[in-house]
N, C-alpha and C. Protein backbone atom coordinates (compact mmCIF):
# COMPACT_ATOMS: atom_id res chain seq x y z
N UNK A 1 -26.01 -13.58 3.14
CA UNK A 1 -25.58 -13.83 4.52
C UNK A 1 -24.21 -13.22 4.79
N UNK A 2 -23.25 -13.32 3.87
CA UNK A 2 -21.91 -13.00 3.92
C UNK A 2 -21.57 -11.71 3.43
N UNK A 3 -20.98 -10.71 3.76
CA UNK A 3 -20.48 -9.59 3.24
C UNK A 3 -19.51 -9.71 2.48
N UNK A 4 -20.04 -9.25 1.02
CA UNK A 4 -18.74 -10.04 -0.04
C UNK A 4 -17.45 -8.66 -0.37
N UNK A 5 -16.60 -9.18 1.04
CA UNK A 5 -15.36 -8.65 1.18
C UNK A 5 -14.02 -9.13 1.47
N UNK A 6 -13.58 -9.26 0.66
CA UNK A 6 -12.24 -10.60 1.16
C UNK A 6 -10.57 -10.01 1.43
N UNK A 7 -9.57 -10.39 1.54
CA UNK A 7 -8.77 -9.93 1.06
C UNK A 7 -7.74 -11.07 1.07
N UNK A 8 -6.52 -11.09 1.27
CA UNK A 8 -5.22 -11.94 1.29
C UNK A 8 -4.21 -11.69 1.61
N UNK A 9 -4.14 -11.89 2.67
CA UNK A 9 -2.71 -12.23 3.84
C UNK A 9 -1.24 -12.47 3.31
N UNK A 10 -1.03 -11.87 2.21
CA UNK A 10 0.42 -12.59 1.40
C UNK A 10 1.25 -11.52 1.84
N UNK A 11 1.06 -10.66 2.01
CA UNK A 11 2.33 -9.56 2.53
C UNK A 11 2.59 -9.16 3.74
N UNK A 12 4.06 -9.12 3.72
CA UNK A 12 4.58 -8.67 5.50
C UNK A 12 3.82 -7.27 5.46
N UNK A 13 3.40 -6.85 6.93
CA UNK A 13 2.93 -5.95 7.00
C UNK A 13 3.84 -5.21 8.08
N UNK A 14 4.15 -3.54 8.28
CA UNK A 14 4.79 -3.12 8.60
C UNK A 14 4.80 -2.83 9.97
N UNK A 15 5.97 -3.18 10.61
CA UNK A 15 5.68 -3.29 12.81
C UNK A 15 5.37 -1.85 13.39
N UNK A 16 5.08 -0.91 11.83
CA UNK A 16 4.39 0.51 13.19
C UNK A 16 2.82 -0.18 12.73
N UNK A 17 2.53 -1.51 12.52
CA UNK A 17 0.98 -1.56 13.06
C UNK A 17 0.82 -2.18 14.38
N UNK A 18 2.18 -2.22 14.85
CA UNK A 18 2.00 -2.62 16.22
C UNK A 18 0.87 -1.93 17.42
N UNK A 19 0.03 -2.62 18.14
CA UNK A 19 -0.61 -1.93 19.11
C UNK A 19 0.16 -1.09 20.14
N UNK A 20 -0.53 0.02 20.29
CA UNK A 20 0.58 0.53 21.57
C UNK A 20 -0.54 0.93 22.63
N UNK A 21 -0.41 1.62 23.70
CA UNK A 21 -1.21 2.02 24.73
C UNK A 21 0.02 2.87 25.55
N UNK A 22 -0.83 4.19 26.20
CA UNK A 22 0.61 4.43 26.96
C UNK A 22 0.46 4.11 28.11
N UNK A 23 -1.05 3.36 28.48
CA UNK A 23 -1.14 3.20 29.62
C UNK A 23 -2.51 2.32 30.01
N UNK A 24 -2.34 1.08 31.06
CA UNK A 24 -3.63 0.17 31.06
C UNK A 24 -3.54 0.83 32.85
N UNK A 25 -5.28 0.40 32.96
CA UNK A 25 -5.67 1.55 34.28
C UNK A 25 -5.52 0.16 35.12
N UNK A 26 -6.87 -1.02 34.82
CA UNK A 26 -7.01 -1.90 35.98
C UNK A 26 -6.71 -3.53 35.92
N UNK A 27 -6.23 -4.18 37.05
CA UNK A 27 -5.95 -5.45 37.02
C UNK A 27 -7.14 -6.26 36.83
N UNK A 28 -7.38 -6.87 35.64
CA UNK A 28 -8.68 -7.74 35.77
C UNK A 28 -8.80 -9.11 36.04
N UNK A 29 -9.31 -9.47 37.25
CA UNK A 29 -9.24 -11.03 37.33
C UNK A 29 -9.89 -11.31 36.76
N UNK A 30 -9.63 -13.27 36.75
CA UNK A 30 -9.87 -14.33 35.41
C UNK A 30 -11.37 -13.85 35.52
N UNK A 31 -12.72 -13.86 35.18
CA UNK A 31 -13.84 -14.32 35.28
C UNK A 31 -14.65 -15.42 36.20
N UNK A 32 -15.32 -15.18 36.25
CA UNK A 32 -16.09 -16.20 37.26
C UNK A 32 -16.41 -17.73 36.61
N UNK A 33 -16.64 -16.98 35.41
CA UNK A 33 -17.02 -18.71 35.50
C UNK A 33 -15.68 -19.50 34.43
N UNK A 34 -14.49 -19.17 34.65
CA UNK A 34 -13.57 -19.73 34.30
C UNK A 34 -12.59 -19.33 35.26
N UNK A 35 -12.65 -19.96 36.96
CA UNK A 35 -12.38 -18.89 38.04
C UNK A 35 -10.50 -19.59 38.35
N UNK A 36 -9.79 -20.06 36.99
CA UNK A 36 -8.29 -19.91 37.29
C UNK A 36 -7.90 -19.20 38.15
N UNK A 37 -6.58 -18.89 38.40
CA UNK A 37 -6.40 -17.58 38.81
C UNK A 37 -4.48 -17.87 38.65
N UNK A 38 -3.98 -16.67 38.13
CA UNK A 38 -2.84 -16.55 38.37
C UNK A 38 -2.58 -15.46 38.79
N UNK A 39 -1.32 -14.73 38.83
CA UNK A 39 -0.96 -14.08 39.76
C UNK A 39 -1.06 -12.77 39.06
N UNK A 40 -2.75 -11.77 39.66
CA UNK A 40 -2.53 -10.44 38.94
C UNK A 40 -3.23 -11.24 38.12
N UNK A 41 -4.19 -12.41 38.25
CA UNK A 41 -4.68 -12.77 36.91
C UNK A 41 -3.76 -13.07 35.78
N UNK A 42 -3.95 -12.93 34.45
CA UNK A 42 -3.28 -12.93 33.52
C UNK A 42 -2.47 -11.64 32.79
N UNK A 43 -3.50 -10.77 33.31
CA UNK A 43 -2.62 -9.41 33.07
C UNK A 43 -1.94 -8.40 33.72
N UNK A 44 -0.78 -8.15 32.76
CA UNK A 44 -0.06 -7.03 33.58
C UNK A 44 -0.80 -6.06 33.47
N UNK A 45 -0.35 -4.94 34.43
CA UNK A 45 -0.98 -3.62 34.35
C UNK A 45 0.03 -2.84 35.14
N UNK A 46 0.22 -1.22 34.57
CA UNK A 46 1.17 -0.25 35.60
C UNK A 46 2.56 -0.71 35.19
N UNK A 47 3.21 -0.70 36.83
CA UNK A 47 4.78 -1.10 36.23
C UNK A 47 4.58 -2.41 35.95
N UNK A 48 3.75 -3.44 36.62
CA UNK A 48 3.72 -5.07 35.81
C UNK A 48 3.35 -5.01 34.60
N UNK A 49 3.49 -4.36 33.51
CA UNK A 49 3.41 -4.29 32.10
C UNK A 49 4.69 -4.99 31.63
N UNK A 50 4.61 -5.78 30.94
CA UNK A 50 6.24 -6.70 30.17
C UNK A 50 6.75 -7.20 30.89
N UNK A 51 6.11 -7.51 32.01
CA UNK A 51 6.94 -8.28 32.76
C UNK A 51 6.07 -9.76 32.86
N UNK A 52 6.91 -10.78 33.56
CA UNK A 52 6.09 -11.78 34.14
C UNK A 52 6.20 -13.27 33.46
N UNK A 53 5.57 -13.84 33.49
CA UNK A 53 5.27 -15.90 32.83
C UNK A 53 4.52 -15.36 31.63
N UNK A 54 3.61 -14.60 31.71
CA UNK A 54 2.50 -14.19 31.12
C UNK A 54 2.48 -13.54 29.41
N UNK A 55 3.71 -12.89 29.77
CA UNK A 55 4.08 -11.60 28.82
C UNK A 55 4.04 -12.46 27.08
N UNK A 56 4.06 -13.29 26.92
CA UNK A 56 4.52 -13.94 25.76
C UNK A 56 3.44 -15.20 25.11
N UNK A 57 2.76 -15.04 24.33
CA UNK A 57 2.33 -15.92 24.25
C UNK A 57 2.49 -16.87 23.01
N UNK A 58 3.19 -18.34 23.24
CA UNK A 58 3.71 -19.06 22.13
C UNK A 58 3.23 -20.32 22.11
N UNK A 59 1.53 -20.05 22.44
CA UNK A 59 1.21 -22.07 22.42
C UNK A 59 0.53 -21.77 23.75
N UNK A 60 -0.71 -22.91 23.66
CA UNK A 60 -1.14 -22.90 24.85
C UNK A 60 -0.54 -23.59 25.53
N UNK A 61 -0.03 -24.85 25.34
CA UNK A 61 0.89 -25.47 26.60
C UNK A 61 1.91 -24.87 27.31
N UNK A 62 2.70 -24.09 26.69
CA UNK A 62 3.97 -23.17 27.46
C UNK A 62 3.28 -22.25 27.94
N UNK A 63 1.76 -21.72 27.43
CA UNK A 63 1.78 -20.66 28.36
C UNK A 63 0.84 -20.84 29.57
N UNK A 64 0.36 -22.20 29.83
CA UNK A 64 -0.13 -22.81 30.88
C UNK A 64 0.64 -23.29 31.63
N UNK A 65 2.17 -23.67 31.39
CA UNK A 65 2.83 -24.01 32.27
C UNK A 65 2.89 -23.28 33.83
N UNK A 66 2.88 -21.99 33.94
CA UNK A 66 2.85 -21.82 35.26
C UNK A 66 2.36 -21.93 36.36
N UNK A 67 0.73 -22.61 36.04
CA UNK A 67 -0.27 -23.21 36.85
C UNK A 67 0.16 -24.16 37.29
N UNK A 68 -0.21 -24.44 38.65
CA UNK A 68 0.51 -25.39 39.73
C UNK A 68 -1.03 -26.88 38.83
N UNK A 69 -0.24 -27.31 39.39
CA UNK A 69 -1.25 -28.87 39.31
C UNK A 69 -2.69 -28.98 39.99
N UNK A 70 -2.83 -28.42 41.23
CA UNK A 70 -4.12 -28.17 41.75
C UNK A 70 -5.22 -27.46 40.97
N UNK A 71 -4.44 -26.30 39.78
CA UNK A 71 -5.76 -25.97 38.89
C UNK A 71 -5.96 -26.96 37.89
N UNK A 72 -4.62 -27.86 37.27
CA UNK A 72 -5.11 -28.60 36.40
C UNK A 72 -5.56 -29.58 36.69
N UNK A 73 -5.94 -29.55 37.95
CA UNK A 73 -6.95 -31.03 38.11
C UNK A 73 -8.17 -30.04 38.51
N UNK A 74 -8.50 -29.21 38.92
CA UNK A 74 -9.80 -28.71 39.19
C UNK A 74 -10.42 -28.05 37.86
N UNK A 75 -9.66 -27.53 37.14
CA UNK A 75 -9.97 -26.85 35.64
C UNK A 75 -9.36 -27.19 34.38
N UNK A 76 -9.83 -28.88 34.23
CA UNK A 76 -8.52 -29.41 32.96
C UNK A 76 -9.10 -28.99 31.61
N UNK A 77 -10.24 -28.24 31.69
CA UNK A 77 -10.77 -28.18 30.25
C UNK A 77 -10.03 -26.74 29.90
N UNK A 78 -9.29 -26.25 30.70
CA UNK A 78 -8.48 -24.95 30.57
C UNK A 78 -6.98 -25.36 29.76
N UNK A 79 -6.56 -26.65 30.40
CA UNK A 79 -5.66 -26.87 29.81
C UNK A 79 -5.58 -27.54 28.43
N UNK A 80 -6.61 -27.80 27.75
CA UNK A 80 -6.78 -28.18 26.27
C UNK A 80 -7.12 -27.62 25.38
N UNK A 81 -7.09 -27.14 24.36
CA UNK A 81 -8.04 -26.62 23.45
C UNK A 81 -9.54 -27.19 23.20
N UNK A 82 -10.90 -26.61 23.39
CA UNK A 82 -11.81 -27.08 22.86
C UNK A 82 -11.99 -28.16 21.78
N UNK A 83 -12.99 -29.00 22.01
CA UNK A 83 -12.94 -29.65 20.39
C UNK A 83 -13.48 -28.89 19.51
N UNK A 84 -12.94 -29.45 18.13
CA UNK A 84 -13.23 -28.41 16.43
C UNK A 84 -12.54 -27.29 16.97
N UNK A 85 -11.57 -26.84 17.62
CA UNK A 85 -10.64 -25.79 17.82
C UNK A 85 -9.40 -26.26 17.28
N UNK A 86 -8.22 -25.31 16.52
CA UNK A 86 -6.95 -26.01 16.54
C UNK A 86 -6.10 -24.67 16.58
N UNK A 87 -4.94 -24.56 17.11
CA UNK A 87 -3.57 -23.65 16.92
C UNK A 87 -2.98 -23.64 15.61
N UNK A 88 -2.49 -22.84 15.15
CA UNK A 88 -1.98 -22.77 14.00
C UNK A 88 -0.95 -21.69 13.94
N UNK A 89 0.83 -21.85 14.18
CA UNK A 89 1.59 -20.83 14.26
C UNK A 89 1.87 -20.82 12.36
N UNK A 90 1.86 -19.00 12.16
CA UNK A 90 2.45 -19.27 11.04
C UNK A 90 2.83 -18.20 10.77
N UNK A 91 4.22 -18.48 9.68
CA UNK A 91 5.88 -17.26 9.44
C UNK A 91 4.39 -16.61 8.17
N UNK A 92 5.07 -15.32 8.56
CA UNK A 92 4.27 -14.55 7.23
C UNK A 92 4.88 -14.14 6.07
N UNK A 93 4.41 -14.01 4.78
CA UNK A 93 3.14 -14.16 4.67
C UNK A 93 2.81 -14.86 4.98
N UNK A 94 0.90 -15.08 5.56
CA UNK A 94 0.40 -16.13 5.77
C UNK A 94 -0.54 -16.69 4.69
N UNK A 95 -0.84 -16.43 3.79
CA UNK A 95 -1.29 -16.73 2.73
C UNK A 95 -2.60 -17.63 2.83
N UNK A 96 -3.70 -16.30 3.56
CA UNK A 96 -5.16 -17.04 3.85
C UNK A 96 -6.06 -15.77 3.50
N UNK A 97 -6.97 -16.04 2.96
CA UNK A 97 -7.81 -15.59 1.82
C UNK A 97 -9.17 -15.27 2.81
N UNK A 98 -9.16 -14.39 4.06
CA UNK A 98 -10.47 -14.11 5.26
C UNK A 98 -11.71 -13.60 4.24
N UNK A 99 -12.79 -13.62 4.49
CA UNK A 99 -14.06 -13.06 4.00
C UNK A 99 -14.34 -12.90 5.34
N UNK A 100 -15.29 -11.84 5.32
CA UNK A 100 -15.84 -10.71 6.82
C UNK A 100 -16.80 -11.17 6.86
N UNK A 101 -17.94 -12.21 8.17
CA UNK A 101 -18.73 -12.58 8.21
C UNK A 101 -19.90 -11.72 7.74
N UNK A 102 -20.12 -10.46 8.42
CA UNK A 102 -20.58 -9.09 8.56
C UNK A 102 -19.49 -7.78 8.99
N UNK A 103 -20.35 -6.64 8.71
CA UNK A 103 -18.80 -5.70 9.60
C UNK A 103 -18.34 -5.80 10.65
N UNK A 104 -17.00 -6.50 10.95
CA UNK A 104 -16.52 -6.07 12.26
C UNK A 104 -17.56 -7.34 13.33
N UNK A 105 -17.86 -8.61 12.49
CA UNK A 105 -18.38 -9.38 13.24
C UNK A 105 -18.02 -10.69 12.90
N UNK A 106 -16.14 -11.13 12.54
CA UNK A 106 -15.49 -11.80 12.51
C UNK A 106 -15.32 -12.34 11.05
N UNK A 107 -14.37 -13.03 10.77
CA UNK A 107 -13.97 -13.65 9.68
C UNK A 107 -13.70 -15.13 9.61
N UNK A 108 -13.90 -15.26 7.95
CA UNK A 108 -13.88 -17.08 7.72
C UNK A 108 -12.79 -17.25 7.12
N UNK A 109 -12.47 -17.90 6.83
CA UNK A 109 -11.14 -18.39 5.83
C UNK A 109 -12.13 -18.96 4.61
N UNK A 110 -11.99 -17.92 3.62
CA UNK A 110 -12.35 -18.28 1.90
C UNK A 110 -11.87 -19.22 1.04
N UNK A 111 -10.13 -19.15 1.59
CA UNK A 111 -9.05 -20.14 0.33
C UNK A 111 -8.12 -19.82 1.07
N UNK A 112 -6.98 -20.46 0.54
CA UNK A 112 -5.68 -20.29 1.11
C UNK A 112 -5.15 -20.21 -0.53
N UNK A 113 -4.09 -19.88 -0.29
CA UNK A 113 -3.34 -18.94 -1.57
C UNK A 113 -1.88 -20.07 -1.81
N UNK A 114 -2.59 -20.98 -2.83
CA UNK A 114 -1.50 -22.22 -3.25
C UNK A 114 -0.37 -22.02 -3.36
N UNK A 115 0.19 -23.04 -2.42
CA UNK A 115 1.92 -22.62 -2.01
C UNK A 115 2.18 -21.75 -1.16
N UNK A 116 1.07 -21.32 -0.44
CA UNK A 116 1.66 -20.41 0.40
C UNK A 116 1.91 -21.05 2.10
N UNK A 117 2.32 -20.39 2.86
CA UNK A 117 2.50 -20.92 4.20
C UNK A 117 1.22 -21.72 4.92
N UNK A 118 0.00 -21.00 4.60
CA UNK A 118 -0.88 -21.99 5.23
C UNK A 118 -1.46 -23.40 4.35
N UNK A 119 -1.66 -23.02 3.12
CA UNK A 119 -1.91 -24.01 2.21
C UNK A 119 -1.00 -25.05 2.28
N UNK A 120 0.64 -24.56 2.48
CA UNK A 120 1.20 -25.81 2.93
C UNK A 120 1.75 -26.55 4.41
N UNK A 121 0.85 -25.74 5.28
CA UNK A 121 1.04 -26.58 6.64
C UNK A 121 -0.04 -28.08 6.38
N UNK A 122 -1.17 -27.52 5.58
CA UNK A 122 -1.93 -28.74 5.45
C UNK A 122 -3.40 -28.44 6.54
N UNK A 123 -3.63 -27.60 7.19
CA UNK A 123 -4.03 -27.86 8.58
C UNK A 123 -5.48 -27.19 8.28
N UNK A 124 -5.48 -25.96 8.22
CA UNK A 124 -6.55 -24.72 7.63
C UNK A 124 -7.19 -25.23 6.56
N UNK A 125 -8.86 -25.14 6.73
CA UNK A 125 -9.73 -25.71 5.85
C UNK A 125 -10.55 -24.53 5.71
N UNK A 126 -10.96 -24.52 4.46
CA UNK A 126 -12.09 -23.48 3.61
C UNK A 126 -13.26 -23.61 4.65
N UNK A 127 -13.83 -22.19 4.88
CA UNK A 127 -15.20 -22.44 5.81
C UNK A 127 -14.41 -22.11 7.63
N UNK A 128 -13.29 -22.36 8.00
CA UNK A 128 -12.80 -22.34 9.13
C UNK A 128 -12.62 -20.69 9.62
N UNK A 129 -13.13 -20.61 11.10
CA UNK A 129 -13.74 -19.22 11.81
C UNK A 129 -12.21 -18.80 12.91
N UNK A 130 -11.79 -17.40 12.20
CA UNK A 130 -10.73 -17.27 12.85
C UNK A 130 -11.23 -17.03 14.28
N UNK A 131 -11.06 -17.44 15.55
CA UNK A 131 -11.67 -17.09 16.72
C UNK A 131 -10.86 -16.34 17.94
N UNK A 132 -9.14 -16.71 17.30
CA UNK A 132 -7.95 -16.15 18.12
C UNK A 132 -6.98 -15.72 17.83
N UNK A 133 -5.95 -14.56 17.84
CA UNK A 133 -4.65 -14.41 17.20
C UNK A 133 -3.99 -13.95 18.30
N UNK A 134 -2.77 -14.12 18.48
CA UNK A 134 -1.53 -13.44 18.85
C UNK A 134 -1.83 -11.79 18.29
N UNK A 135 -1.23 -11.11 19.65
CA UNK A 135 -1.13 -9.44 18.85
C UNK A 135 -0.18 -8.89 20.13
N UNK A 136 0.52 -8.20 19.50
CA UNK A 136 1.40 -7.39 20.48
C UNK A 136 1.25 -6.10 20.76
N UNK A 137 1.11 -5.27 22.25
CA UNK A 137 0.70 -4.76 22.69
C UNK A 137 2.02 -3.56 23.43
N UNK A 138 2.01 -2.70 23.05
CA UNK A 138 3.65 -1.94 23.70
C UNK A 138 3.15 -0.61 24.16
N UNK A 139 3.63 -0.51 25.41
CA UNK A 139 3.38 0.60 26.27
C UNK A 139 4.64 1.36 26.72
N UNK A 140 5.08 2.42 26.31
CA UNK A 140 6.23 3.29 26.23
C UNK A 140 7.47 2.22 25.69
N UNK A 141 8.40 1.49 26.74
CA UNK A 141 9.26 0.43 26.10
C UNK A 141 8.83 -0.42 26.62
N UNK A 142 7.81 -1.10 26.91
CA UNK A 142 7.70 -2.25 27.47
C UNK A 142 6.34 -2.78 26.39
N UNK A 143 6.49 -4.24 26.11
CA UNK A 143 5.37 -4.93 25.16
C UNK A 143 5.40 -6.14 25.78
N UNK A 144 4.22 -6.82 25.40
CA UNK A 144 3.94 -8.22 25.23
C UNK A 144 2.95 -8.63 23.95
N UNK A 145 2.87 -10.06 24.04
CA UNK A 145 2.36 -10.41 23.04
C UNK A 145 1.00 -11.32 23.68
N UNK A 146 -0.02 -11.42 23.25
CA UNK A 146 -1.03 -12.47 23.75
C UNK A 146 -1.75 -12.86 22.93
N UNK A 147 -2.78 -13.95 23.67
CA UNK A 147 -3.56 -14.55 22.40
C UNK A 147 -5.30 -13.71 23.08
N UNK A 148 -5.52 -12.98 21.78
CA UNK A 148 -6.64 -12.11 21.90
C UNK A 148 -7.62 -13.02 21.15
N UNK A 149 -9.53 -13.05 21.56
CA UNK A 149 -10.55 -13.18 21.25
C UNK A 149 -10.70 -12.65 20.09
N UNK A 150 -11.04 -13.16 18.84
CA UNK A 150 -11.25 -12.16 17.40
C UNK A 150 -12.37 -12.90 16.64
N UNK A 151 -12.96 -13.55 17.72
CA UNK A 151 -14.59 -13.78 17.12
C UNK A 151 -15.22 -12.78 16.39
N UNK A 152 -14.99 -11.12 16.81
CA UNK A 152 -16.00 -10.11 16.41
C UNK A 152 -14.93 -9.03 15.66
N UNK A 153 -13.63 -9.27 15.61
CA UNK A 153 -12.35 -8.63 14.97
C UNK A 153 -13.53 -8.62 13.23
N UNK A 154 -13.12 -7.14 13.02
CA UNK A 154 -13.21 -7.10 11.34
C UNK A 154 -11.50 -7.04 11.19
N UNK A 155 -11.64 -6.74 9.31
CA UNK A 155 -10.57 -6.89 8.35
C UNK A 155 -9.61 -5.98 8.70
N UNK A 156 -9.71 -4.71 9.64
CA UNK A 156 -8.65 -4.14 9.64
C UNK A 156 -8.05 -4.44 11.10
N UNK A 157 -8.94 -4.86 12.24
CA UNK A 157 -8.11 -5.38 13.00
C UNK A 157 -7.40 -6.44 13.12
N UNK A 158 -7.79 -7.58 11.83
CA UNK A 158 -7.14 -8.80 11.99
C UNK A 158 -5.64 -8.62 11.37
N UNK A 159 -5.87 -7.46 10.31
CA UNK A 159 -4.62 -7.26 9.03
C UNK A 159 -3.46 -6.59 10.67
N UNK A 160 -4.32 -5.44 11.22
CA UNK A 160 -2.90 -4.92 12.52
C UNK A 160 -2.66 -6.00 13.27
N UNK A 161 -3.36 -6.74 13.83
CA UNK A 161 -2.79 -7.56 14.59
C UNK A 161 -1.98 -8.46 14.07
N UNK A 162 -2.30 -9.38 13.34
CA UNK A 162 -1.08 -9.90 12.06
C UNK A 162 0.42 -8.98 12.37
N UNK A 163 0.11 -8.16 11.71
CA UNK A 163 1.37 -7.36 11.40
C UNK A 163 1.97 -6.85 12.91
N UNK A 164 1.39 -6.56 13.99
CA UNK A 164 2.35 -7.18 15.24
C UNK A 164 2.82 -7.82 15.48
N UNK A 165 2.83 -9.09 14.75
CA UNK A 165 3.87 -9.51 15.68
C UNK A 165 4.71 -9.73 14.72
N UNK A 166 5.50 -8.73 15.17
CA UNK A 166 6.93 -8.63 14.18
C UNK A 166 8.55 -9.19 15.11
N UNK A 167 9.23 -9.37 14.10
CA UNK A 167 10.26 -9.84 14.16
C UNK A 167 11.54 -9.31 15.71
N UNK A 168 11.16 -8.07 15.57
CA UNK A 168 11.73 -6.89 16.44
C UNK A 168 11.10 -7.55 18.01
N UNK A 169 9.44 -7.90 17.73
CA UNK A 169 9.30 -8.02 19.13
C UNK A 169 9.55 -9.42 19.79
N UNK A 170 10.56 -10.46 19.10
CA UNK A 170 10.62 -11.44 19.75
C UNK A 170 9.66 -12.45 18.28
N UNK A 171 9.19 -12.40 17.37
CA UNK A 171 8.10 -12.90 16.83
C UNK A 171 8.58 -13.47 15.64
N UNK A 172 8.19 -14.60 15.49
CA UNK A 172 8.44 -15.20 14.70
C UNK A 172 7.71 -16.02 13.98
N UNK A 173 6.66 -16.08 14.30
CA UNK A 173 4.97 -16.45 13.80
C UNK A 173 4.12 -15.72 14.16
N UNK A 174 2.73 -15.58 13.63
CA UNK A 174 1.53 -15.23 14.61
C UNK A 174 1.04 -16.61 14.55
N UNK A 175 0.14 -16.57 15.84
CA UNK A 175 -0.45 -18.31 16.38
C UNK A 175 -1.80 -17.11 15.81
N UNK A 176 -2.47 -18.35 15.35
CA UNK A 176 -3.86 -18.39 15.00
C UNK A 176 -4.88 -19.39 15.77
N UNK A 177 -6.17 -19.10 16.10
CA UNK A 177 -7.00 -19.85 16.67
C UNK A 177 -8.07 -20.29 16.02
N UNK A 178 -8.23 -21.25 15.31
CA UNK A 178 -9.58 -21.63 14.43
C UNK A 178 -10.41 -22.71 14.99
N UNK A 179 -11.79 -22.06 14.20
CA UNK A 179 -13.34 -23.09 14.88
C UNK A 179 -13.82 -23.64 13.26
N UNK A 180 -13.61 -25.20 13.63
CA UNK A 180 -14.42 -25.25 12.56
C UNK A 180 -16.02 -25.75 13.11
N UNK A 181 -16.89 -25.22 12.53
CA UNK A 181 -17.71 -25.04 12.81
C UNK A 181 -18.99 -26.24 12.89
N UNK A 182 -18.61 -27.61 11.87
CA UNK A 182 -19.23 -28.06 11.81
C UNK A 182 -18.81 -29.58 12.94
N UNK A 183 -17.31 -29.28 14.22
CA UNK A 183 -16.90 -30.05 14.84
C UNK A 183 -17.05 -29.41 16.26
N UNK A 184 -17.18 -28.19 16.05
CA UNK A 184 -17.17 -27.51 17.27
C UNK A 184 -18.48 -27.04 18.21
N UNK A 185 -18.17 -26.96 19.65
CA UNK A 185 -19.23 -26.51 20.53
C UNK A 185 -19.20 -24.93 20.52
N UNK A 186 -20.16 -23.85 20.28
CA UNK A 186 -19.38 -22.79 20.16
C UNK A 186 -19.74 -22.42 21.62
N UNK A 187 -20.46 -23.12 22.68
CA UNK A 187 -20.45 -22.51 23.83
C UNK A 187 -19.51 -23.16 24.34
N UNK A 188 -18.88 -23.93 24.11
CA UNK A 188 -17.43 -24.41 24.98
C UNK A 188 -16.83 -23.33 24.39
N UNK A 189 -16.20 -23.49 23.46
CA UNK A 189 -15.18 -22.58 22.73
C UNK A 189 -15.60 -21.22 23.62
N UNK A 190 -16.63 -20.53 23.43
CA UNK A 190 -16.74 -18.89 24.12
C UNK A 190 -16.67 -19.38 25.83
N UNK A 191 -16.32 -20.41 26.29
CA UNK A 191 -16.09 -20.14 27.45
C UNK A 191 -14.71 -20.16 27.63
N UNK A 192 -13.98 -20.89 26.79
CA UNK A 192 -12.90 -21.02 26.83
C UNK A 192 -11.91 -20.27 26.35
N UNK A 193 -12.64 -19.38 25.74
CA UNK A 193 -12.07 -17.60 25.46
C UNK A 193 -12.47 -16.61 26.09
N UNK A 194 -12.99 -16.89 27.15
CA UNK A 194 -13.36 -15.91 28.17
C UNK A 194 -12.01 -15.65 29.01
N UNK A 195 -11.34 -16.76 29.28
CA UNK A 195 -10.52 -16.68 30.11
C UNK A 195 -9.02 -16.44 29.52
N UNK A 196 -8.67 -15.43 27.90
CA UNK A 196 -7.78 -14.65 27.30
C UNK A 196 -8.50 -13.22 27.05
N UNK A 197 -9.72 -12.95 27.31
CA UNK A 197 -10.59 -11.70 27.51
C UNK A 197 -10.11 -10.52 27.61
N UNK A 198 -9.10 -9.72 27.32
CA UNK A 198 -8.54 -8.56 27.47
C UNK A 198 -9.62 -7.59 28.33
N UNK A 199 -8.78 -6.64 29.37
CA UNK A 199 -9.88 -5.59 29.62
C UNK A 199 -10.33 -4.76 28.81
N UNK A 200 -11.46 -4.01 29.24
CA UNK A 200 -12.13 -3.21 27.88
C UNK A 200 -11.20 -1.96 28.14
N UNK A 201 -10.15 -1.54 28.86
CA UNK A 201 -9.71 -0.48 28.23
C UNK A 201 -8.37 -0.43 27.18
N UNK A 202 -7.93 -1.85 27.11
CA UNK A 202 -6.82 -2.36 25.77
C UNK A 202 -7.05 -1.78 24.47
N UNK A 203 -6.22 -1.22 23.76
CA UNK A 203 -6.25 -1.79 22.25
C UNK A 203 -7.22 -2.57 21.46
N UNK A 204 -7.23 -3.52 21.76
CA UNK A 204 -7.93 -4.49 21.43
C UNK A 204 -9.60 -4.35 21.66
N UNK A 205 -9.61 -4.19 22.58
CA UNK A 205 -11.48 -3.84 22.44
C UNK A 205 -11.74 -2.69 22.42
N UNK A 206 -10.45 -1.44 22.48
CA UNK A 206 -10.97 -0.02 22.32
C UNK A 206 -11.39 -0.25 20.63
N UNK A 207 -10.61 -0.99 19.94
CA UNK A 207 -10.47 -0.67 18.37
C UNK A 207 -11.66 -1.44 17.58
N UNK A 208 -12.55 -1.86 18.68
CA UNK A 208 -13.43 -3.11 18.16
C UNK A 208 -14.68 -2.27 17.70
């Protein structure tokens, strides 16, 4: 079932794996059926690149803050994490041991690497489906950081994205998004990552 390919997260990895783009074409609003809306949607594009509420992403609560109260009473399942979902910021190394479901059709957490940063937050369990990461994104001088979909991320996009978010850009963890699988809805969860969806002409889903 499993593609027996693993590796281990113990080393800083170097910030030219930062994503770059020299250029995003279109503004994509939220989706329909997660019909938020902020301003320009969630993404910059053009000169709104690095700019904005948006640009940074450190936690879902701070970065929901800019929604007025009228969405969080019409769309409160936006403002929580799914259940069997959890956040997980962590200084790198991160010291987690991924196996590749299939190629390039997401990763599990194998082990965590004793004593290391995740083994000792306590939090990350063997069997747990990375589903989200932080990755930073830089277009001539201007970057941000967000929390990208990596349900279908293989081993070399999870290792670059990791290694974005570096120190230089403001970074001081990558946030991780995990499903465990045997607590979780995975059609809540994919709806509820619809609405961090990058457009398809990013980095991020060009490299997928």
């Amino acid at each position: 079932m499993f593609t027996i390919k693993s590796f281990a997260l113990i080393a800083l990895l170097p910030a030219a794996s930062a994503f770059s783009s020299s250029s995003i074409a279109n503004t994509r609003a939220v989706g329909s059926s997660t019909a938020l809306q902020g301003v320009n949607g969630i993404w910059n594009t053009a000169n709104d690149f690095g700019k904005g509420k948006f640009r940074f992403y450190d936690g879902l609560d701070s970065y929901m803050k800019p929604f007025p109260d009228e969405d969080r009473e019409l769309y409160p399942e936006m403002f929580k994490l799914p259940k069997g979902t959890y956040e997980v910021p962590l200084s790198k190394p991160c010291g987690i041991i991924f196996e590749e479901i299939e190629p390039k059709c997401g990763v599990y957490v194998a082990d965590l690497v004793e004593g290391g940063n995740a083994y000792s937050q306590g939090v990350i369990q063997k069997g747990d489906l990375l589903v989200g990461m932080t990755a930073v994104q830089i277009a001539g001088a201007k970057w941000e950081r967000r929390l990208i979909p990596a349900r279908n991320f293989g081993f070399d996009l999870v290792v670059d994205a990791i290694g974005s978010n570096d120190i230089k850009w403001g970074c001081n963890n990558v946030i991780m998004l995990f499903e465990r699988p045997d607590e979780a809805d995975r059609e809540e969860v994919e709806k509820f990552l619809e609405f961090f969806e990058p457009p398809a002409d990013t980095p991020w889903k060009l490299s997928q």
